[in-house]
C-alpha atoms as a PDB file:
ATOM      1  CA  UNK A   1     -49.608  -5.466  47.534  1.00  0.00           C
ATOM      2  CA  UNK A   2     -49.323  -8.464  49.512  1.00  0.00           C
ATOM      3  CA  UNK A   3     -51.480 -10.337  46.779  1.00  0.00           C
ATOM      4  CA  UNK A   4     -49.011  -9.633  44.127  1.00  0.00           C
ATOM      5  CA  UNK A   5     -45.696 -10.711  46.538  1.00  0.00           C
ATOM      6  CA  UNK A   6     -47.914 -14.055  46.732  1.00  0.00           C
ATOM      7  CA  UNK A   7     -48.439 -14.508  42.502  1.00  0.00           C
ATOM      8  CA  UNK A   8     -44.709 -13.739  42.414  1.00  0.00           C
ATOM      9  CA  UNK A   9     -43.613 -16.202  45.144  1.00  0.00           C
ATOM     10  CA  UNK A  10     -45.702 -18.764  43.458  1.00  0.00           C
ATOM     11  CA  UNK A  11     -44.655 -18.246  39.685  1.00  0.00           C
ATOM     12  CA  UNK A  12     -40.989 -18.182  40.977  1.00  0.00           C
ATOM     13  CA  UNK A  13     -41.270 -21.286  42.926  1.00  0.00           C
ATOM     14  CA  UNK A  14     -42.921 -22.926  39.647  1.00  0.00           C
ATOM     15  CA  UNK A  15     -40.174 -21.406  37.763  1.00  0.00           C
ATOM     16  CA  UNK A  16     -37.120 -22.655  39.712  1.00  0.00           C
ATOM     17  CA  UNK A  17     -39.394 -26.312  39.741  1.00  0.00           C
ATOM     18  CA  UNK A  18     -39.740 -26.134  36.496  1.00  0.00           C
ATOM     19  CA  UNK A  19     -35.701 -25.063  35.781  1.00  0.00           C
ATOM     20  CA  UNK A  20     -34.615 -28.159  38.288  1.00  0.00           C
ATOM     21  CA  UNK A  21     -35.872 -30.710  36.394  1.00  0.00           C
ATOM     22  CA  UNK A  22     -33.736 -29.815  33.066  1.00  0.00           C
ATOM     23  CA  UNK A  23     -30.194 -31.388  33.807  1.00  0.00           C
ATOM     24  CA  UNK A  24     -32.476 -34.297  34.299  1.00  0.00           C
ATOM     25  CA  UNK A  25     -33.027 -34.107  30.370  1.00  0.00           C
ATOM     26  CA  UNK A  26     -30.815 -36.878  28.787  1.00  0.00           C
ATOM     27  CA  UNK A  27     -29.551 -35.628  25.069  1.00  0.00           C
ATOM     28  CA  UNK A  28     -29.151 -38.263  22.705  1.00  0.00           C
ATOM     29  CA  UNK A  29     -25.809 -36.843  21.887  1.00  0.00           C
ATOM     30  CA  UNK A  30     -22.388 -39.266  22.719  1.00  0.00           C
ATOM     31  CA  UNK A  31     -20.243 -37.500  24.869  1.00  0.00           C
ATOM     32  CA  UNK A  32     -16.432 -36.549  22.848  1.00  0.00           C
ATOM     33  CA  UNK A  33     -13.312 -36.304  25.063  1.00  0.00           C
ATOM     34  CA  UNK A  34     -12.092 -33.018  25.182  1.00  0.00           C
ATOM     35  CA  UNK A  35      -8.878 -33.269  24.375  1.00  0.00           C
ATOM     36  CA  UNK A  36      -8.754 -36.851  22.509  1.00  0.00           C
ATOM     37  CA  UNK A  37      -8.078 -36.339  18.203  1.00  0.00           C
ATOM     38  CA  UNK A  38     -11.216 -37.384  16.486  1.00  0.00           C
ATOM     39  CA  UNK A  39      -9.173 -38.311  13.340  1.00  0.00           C
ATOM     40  CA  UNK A  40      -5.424 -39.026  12.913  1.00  0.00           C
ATOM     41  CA  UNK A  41      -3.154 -35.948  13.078  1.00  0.00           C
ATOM     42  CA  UNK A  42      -0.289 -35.350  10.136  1.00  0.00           C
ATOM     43  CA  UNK A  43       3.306 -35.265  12.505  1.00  0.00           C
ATOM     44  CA  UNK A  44       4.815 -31.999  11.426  1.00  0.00           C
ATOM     45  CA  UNK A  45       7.991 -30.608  13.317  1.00  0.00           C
ATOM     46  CA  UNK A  46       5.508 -28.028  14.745  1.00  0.00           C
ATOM     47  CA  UNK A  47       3.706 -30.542  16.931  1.00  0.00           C
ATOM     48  CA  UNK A  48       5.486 -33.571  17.372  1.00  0.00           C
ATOM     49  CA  UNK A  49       6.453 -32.267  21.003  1.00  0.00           C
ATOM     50  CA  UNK A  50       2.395 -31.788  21.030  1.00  0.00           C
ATOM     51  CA  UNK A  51       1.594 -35.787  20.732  1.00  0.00           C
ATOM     52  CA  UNK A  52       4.671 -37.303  22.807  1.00  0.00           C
ATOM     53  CA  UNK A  53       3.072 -34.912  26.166  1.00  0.00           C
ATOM     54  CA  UNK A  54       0.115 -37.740  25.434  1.00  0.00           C
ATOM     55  CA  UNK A  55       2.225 -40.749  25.715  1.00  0.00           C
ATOM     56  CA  UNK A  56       3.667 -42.025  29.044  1.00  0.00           C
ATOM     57  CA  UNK A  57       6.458 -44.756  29.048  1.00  0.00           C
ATOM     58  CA  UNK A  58       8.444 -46.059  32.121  1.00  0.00           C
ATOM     59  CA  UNK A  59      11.783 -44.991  30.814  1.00  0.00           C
ATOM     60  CA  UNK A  60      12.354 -41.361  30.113  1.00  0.00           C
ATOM     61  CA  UNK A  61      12.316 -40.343  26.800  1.00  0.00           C
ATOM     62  CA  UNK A  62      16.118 -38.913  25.857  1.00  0.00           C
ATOM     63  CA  UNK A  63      15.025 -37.887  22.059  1.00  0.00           C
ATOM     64  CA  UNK A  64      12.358 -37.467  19.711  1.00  0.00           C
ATOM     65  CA  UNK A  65      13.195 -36.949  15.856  1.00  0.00           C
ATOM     66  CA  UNK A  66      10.986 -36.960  12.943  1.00  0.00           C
ATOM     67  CA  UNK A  67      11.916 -37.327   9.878  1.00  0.00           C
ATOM     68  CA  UNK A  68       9.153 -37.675   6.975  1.00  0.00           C
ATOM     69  CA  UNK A  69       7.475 -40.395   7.280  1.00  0.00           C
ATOM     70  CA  UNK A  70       9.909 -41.849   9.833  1.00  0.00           C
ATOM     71  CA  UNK A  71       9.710 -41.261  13.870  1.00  0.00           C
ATOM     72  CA  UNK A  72      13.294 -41.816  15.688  1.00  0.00           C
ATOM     73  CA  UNK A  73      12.545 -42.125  19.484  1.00  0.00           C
ATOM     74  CA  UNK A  74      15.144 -42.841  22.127  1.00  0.00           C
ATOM     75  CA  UNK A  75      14.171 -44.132  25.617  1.00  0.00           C
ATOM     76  CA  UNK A  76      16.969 -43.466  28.148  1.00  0.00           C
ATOM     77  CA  UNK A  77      18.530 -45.603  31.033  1.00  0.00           C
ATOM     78  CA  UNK A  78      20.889 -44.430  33.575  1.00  0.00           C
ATOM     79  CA  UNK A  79      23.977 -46.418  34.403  1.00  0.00           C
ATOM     80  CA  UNK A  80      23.139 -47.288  37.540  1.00  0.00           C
ATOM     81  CA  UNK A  81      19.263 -48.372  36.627  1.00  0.00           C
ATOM     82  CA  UNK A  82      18.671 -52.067  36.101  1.00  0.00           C
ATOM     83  CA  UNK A  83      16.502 -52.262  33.701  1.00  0.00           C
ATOM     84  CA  UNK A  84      12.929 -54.295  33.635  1.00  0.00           C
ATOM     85  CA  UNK A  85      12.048 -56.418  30.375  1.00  0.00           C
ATOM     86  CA  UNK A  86       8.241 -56.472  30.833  1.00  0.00           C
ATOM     87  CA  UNK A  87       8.576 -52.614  31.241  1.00  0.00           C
ATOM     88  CA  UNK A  88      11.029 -52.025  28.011  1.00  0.00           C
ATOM     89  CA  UNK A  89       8.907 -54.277  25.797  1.00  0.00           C
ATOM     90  CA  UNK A  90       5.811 -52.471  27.176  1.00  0.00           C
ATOM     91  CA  UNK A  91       7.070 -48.956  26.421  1.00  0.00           C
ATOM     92  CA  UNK A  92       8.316 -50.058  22.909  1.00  0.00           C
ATOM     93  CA  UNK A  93       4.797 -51.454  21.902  1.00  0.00           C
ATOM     94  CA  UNK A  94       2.573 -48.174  23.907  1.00  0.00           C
ATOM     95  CA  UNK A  95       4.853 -45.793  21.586  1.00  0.00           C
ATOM     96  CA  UNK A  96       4.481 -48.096  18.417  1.00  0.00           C
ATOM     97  CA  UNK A  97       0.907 -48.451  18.882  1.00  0.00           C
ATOM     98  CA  UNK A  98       0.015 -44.788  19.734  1.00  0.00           C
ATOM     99  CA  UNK A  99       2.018 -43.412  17.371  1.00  0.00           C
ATOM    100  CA  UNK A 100       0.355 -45.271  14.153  1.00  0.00           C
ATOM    101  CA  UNK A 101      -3.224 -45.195  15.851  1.00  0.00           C
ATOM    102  CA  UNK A 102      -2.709 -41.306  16.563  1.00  0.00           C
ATOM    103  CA  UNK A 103      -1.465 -40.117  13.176  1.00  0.00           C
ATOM    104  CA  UNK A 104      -2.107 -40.414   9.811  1.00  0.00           C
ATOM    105  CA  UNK A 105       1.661 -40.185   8.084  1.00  0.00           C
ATOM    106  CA  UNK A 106       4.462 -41.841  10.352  1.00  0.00           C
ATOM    107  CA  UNK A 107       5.017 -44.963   8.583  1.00  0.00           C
ATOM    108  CA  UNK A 108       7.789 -46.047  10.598  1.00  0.00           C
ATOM    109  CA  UNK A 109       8.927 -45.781  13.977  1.00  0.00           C
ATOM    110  CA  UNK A 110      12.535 -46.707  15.350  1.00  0.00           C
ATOM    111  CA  UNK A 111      12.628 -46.828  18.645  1.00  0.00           C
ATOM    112  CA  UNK A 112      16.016 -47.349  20.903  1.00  0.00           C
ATOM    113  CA  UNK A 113      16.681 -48.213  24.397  1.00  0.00           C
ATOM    114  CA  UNK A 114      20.040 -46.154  25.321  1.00  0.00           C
ATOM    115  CA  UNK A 115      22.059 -46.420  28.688  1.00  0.00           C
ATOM    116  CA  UNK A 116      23.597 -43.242  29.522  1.00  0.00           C
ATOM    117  CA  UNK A 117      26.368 -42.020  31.838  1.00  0.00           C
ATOM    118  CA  UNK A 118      26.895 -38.748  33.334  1.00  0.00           C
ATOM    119  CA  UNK A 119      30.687 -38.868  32.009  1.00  0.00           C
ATOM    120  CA  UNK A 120      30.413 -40.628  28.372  1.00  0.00           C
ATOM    121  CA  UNK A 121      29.329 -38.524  25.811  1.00  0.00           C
ATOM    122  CA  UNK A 122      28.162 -41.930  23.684  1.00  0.00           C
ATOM    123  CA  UNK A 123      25.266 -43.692  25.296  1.00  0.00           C
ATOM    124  CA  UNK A 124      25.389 -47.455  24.695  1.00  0.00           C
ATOM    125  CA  UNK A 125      22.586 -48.715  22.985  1.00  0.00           C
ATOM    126  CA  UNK A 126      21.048 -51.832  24.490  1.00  0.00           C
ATOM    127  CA  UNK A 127      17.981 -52.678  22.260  1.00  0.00           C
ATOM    128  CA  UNK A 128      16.007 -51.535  18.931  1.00  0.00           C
ATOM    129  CA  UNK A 129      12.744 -51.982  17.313  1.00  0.00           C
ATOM    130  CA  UNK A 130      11.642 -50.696  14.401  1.00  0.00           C
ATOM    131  CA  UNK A 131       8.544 -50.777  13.441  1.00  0.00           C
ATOM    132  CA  UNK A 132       6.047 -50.696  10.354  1.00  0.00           C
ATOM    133  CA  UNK A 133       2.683 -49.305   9.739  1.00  0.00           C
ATOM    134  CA  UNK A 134       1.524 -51.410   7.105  1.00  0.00           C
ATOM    135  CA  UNK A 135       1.593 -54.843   9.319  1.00  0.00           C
ATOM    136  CA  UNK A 136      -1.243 -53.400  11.003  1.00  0.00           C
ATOM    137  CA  UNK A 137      -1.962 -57.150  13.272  1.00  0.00           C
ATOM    138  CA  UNK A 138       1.550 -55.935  14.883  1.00  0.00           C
ATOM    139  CA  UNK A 139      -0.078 -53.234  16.799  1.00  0.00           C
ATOM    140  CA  UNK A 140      -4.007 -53.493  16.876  1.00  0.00           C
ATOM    141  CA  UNK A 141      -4.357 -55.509  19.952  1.00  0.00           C
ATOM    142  CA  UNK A 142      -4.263 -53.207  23.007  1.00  0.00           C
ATOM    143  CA  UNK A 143      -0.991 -54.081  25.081  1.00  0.00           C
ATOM    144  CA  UNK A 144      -3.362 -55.257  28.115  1.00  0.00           C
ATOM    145  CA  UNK A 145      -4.918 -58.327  26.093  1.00  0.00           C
ATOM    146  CA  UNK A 146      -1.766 -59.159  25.092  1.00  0.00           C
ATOM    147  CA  UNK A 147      -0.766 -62.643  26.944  1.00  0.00           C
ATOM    148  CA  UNK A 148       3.222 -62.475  26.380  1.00  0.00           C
ATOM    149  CA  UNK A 149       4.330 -58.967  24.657  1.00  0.00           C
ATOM    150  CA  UNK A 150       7.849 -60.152  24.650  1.00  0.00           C
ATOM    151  CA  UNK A 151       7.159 -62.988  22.079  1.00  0.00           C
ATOM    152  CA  UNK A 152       4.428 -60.725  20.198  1.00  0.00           C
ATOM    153  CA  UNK A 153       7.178 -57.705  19.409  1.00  0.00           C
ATOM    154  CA  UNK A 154      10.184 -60.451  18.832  1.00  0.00           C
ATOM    155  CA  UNK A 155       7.731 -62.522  16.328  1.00  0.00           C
ATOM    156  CA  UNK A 156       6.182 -59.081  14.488  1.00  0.00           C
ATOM    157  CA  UNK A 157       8.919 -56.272  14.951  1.00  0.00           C
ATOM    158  CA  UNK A 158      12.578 -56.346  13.300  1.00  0.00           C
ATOM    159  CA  UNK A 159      14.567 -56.163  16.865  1.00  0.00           C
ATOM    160  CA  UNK A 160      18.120 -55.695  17.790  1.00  0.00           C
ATOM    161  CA  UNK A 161      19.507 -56.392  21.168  1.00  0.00           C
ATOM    162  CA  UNK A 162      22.855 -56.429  21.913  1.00  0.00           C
ATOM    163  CA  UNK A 163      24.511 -58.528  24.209  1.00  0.00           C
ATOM    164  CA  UNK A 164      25.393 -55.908  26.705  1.00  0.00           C
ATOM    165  CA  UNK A 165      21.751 -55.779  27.418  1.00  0.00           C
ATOM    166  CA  UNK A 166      21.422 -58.958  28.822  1.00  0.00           C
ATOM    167  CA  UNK A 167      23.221 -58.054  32.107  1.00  0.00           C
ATOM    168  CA  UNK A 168      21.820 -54.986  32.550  1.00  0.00           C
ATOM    169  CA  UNK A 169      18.196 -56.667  32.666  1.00  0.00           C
ATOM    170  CA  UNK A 170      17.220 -56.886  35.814  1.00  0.00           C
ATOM    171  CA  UNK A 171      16.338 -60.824  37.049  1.00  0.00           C
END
């Protein structure tokens, strides 16, 4: 008896030995994201909510629409907000640049900066880009290597600011 309770001590101890070195194993595998899209995704009604949980922007986003192959997206100020330049040209180029890198059939995106009060039903609009998928140098670069975003969406995207927008901008 006590000769087999040694033999199995000592063929378990090799055993859990043996079992501790196999997380040490490296697989010659790449490691995927979980939850990142290996290939573009077609926008559909049924899951445009799905991709804009993905993409965070400063301002809040008011309203998404999509109309085949066009995206409609408006970013929403409140009255009493100033708002930041660097931060609206840097939400307008994240959405642009997600949004043709992350699906395979928006071809354009319009995107609008709105200010809205509690009280008035129509929100003033303050700026909009739109936005085409076939200038692709428009919206390759990630934003962060990117010297002066300002001048790269005013020289590559149609935009439309109105004057209004001007004294909102914080200095």
């Amino acid at each position: 008896m006590p000769r087999r309770l040694l033999a199995a001590i000592a063929v378990s101890t090799l055993l859990a030995l043996t079992l501790s070195l196999v997380p040490g194993v490296t697989w010659n595998q790449p490691d995927i994201p979980a939850f990142q899209a290996s290939r573009p995704v077609d926008l559909s009604e049924q899951n445009v909510v799905d991709l804009f949980t993905f993409m965070s922007t400063h301002y809040n986003i008011k309203r998404v629409k999509w109309e085949n192959p066009s995206v409609h997206v408006d970013l929403a100020v409140s009255s009493g907000q100033r708002a930041e330049l660097p931060l609206v040209y840097r939400d307008f180029y994240v959405l642009v640049r997600d949004l043709f890198r992350l699906t395979a059939n928006v071809e354009q995106v319009y995107i609008r900066l709105l200010e809205v009060e509690p009280d008035t039903p129509a929100p003033k609009l303050l700026i909009a880009v739109e936005a085409q998928r076939k200038d692709k140098s428009a919206y390759e670069t990630p934003p962060e290597q990117i010297a002066d975003l300002e001048s790269h969406i005013r020289a590559r995207f149609s935009v439309r600011i109105d004057p209004y927008f001007y004294r909102r901008v914080s200095p």
